[in-house]
Every structure is written in structure tokens, then in C-alpha cells.
Protein backbone atom coordinates (compact mmCIF):
# COMPACT_ATOMS: atom_id res chain seq x y z
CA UNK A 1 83.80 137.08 88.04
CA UNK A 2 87.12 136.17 86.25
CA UNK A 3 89.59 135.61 89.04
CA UNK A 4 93.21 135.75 87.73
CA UNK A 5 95.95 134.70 89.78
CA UNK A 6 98.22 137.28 91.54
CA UNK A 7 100.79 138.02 94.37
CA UNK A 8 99.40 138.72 98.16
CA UNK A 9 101.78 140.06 100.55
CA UNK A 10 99.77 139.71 104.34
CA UNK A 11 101.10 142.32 106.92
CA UNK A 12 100.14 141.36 110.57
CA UNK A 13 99.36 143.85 113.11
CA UNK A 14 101.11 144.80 116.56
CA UNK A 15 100.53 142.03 119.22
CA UNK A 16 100.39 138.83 116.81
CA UNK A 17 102.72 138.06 113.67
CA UNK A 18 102.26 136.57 110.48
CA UNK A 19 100.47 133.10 111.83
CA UNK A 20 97.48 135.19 112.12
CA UNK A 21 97.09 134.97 108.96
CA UNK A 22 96.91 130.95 109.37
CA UNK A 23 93.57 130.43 108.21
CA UNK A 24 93.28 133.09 105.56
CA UNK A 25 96.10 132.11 103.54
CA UNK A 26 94.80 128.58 102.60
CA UNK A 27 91.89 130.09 100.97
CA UNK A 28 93.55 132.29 99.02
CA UNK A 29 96.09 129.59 97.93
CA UNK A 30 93.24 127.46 96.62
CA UNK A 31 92.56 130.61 94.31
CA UNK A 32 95.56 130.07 92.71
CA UNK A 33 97.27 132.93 94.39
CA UNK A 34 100.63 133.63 95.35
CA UNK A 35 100.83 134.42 99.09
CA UNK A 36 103.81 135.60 101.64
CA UNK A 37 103.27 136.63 105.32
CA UNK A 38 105.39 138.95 105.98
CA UNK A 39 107.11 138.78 110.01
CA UNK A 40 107.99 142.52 111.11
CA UNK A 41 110.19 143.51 114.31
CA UNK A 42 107.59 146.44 115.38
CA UNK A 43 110.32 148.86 116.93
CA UNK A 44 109.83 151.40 113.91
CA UNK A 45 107.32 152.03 111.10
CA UNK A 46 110.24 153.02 108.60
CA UNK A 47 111.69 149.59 109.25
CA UNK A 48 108.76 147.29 109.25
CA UNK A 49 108.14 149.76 106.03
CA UNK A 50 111.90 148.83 104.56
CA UNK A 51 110.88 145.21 105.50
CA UNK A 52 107.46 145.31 104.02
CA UNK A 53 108.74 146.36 100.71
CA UNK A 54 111.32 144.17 100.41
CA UNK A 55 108.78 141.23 100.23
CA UNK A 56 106.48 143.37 97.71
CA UNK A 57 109.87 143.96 95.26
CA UNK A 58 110.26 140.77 95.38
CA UNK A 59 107.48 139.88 93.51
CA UNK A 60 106.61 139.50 90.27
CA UNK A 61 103.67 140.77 88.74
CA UNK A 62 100.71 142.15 89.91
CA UNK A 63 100.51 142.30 94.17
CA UNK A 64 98.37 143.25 96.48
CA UNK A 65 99.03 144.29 100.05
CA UNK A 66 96.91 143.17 102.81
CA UNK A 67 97.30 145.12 106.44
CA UNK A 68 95.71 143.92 109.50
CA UNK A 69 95.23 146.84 112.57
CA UNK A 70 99.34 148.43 112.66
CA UNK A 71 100.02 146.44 109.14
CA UNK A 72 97.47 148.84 107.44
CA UNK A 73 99.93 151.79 108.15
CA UNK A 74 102.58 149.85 107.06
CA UNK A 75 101.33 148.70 103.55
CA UNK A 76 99.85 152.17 103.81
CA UNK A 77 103.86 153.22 103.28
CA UNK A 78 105.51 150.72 102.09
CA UNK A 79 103.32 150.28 99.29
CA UNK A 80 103.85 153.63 98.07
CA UNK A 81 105.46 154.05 94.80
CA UNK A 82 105.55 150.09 93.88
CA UNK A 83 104.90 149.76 90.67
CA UNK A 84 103.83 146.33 91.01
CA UNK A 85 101.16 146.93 93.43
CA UNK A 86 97.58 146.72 92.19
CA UNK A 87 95.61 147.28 94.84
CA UNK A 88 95.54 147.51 98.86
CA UNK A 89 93.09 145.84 101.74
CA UNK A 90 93.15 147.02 104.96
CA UNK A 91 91.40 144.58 107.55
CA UNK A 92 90.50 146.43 110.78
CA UNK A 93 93.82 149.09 110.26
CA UNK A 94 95.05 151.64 110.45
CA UNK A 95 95.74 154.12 106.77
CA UNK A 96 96.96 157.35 107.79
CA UNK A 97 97.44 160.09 105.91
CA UNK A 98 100.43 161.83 105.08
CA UNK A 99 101.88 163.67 108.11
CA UNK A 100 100.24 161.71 110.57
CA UNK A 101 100.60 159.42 113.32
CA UNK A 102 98.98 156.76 115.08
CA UNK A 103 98.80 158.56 118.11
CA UNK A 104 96.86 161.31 116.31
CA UNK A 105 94.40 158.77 114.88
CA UNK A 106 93.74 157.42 119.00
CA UNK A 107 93.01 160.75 119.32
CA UNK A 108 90.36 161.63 116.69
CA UNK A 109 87.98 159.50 118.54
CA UNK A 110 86.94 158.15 122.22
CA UNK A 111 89.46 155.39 122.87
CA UNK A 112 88.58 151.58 122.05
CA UNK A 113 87.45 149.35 125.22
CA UNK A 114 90.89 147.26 124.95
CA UNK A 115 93.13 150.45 124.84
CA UNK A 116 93.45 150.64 128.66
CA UNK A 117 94.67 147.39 128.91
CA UNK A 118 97.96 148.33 127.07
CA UNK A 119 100.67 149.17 128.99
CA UNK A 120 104.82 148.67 129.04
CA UNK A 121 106.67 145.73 129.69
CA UNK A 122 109.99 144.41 129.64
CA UNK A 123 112.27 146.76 128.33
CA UNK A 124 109.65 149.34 128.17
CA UNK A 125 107.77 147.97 124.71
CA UNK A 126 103.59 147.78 125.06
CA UNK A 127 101.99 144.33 125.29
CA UNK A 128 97.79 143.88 126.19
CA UNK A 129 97.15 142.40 129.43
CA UNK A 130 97.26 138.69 128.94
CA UNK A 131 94.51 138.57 131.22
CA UNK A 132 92.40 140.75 128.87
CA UNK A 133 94.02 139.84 125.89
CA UNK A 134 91.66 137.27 124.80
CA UNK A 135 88.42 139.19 125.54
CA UNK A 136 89.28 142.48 123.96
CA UNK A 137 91.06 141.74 120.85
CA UNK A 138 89.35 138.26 120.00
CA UNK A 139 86.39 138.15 121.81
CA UNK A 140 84.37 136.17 119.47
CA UNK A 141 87.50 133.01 119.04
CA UNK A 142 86.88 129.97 121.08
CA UNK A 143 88.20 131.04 124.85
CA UNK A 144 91.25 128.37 123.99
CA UNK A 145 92.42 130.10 121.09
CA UNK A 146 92.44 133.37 122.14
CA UNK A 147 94.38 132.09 125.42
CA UNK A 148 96.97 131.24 123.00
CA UNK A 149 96.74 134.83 121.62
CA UNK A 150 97.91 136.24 124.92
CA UNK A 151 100.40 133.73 125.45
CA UNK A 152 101.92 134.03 122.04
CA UNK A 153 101.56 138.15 122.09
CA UNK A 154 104.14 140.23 120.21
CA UNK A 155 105.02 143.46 121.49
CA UNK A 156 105.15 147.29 119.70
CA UNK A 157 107.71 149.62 120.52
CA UNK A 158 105.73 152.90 121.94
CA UNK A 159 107.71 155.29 119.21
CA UNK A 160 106.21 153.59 116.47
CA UNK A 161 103.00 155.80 117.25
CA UNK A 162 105.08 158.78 117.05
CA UNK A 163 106.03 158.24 113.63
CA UNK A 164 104.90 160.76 111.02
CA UNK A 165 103.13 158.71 107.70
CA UNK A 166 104.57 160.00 103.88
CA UNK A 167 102.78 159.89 101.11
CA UNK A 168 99.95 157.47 101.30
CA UNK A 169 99.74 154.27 98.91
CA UNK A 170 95.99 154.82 99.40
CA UNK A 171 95.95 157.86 97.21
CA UNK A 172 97.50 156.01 94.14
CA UNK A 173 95.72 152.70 94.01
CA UNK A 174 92.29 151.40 94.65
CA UNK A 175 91.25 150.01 98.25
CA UNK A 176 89.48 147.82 99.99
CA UNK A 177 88.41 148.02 103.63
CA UNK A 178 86.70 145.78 106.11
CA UNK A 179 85.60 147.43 109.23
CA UNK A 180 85.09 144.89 112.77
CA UNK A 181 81.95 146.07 114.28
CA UNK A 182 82.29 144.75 117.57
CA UNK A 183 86.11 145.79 117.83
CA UNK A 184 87.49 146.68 120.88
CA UNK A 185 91.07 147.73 120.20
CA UNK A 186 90.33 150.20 117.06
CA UNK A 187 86.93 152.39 117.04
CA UNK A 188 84.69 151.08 114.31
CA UNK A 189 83.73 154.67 113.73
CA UNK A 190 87.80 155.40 113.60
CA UNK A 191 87.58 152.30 110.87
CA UNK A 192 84.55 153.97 108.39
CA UNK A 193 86.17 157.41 108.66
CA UNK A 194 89.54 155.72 107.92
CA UNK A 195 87.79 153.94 104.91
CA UNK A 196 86.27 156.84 103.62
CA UNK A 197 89.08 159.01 103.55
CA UNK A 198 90.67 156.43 101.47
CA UNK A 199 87.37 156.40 99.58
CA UNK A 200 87.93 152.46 99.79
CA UNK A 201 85.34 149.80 98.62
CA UNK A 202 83.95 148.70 102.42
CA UNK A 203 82.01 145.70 104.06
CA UNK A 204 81.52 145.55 108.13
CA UNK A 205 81.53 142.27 109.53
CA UNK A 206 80.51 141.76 113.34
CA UNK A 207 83.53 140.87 114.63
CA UNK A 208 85.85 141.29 116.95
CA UNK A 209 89.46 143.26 116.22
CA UNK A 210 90.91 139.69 115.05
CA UNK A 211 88.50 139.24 112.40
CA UNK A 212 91.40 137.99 110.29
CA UNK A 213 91.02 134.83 112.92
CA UNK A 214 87.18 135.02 113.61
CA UNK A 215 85.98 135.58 110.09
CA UNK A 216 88.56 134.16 108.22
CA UNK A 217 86.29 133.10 104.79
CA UNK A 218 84.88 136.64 104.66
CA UNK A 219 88.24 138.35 105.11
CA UNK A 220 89.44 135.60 102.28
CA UNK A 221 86.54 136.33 99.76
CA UNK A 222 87.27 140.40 100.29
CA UNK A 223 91.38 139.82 99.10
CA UNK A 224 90.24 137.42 96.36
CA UNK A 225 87.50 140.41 95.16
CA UNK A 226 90.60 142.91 95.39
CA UNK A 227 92.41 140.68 93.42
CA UNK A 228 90.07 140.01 90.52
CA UNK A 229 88.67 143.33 90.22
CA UNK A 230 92.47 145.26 90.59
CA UNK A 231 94.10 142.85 88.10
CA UNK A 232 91.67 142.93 85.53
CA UNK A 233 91.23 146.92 86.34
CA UNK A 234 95.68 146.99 85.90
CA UNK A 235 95.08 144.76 82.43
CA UNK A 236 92.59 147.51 81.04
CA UNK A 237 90.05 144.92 80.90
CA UNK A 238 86.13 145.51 82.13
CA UNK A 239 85.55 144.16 85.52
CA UNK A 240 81.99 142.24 84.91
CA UNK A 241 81.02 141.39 88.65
């Protein structure tokens, strides 16, 4: 299909930062696409949100977010009302739904595998294990680069999963949604039902939660879909896939 060129603003999730994103974002710059990965602090939602949206008023032209795990509730906000954005693609996250939290998503299902390997530490924000890190968020990476996961490991401040979601970007612009089938940190079935609600275009990959890192070419082709179809859709042209 036609593929024209537009902005991608990559949010990364809690425990890793925008390098995640290391071997997603050549792809997508071969497509002749404009990419920024955005680096967020993780004590709030409202400021990675403020921070998020910065980078997406920034651009110009037609953008699409990108949210990995936390980042999906963050382009899930900050994404709301910009009028450049085109379309959103949410990779293993999180999209609540107005009035929500985090928390109250963990709750909706059995907890993940990984989730009882998160716990405080210095200065009371939540890190995973390092000594689980590797196995339960990238269990399918090479053993060395998921040792450099843990080592490398950003933390989340607890009251981010507190925080109540406004209005959803997912209920003005067309989604995309790739669920991890083997993840251990969000419930797959958490994933479809999040997908669904968002009545988001959806593929499953059998990966683990960092399929951003594991599956980087199918996470790649998904944005550059987004980006054809939600460009030509914003141009009033007929999408011929």
C-alpha cells in the first residue's frame, strides 16, 4: 500500500526508557518517517502526559503515538485533543479509560507471573527484581541482553497507578494494538480486552512483554501499517491494502 511519510513519537514503558525502542526506530526511519523517543521521569502520569505532548506539539504534520506497557496510558492522555495526531499503537500497554487507573486494570484480571517480583526500592519507587528481571519481562532476548535490562532498569513511582485517566485519545482516533502472548508482566487476556474496548485493529505475536526488543520487525511493520492507513484515512483518500 501507499506509505506516506509521517511523524512517530515512541513512548517507553516503566522499567526501560526510550533505547528500547533501539531497534524499532531504524526501520521506521528507512520508511521515510520522522521518529522521536520520547525519555519520561515516571513519578506522575500528568507529567510524563505534559512531557509526552510537548514532543507531539512539536511536530508538524500528521503523528502518530506509539506506547509500550505504562507509555500506552500515557499516549492514551497525552494524545488527547492533538490535532495533529492521526492515529495511536499501543504495543503490550496499557489504554485506560476515562476515570481509571492502573491499579484498577491489575485488578480486572489474575495478576501477570512477573508482578510479584515488583517491589520498592530506594526512596520507596518500584523496580523488578534484577534477578528476575530478565526472565519475566524479556524472556525470549538472548540471556545477555536482558541482563543488561535489569542492570539498566528505570524505576516508577507507586502513585502513578493511582492516577485517575481523562478522556481517552482512543475514543477520537483509530488504533492499533499488538498483544504479547507469552507476557509475563501484563495479562494477555488484560491486553485483548484492552484492545477491544478501544475497538483497535489487533495482531498477537508470541512474545514476551518486551516485544518492542524481541520482535522488533513485526512491531516496525504494525507502526508503518498505522501510518499508511491513518494518513491516507486523515487525507480523505481510500486506503487500498
Amino acid at each position: 500500500m501507499t506509505n506516506p511519510s509521517a511523524n512517530v513519537v515512541l513512548v517507553h514503558g516503566a522499567f526501560s526508557d526510550g533505547s528500547g525502542w533501539a531497534k524499532v526506530i531504524p526501520i521506521l526511519q528507512f520508511a521515510g518517517h520522522n521518529v522521536v523517543a520520547v525519555q519520561n521521569e515516571m513519578t506522575s502520569l500528568k507529567g510524563d502526559s505534559e512531557n509526552t505532548r510537548a514532543a507531539i506539539d512539536a511536530m508538524s504534520g500528521p503523528t502518530v503515538a506509539v506506547g509500550h506497557s505504562y507509555g500506552g496510558a500515557v499516549i492514551t492522555s497525552a494524545a488527547f485533543g492533538a490535532t495533529n495526531i492521526i492515529g495511536l499503537v499501543y504495543v503490550a500497554a496499557f489504554a485506560p479509560d476515562e476515570g481509571e487507573t492502573l491499579g484498577d486494570l491489575f485488578q480486572k484480571f489474575p495478576p501477570a507471573p512477573g508482578f510479584k517480583y515488583i517491589a520498592p526500592g530506594p526512596r520507596g519507587v518500584l523496580y523488578i527484581d534484577r534477578a528476575h528481571m530478565a526472565a519475566c519481562f524479556a524472556g525470549d532476548l538472548p540471556p545477555a541482553e536482558g541482563a543488561v535490562l535489569a542492570a539498566t532498569q528505570r524505576p516508577i513511582a507507586p502513585a502513578v497507578f493511582g492516577e485517575k485517566m481523562g478522556p481517552p485519545a482512543w475514543k477520537q482516533h483509530k488504533s492499533w494494538y499488538q498483544v504479547s502472548e507469552n507476557d509475563q508482566m501484563i495479562q494477555p487476556d488484560a491486553e485483548r480486552w484492552m484492545a477491544r474496548r478501544a475497538g483497535a485493529t489487533t495482531i498477537s505475536v508470541p512474545s514476551s512483554h518486551a516485544s518492542l526488543l524481541a520482535h522488533p520487525r513485526e512491531i516496525a511493520e504494525l507502526i508503518l501499517r498505522a501510518c499508511a492507513v491513518a494518513t491516507i484515512a486523515a487525507n480523505g483518500e481510500r486506503a487500498v491494502v
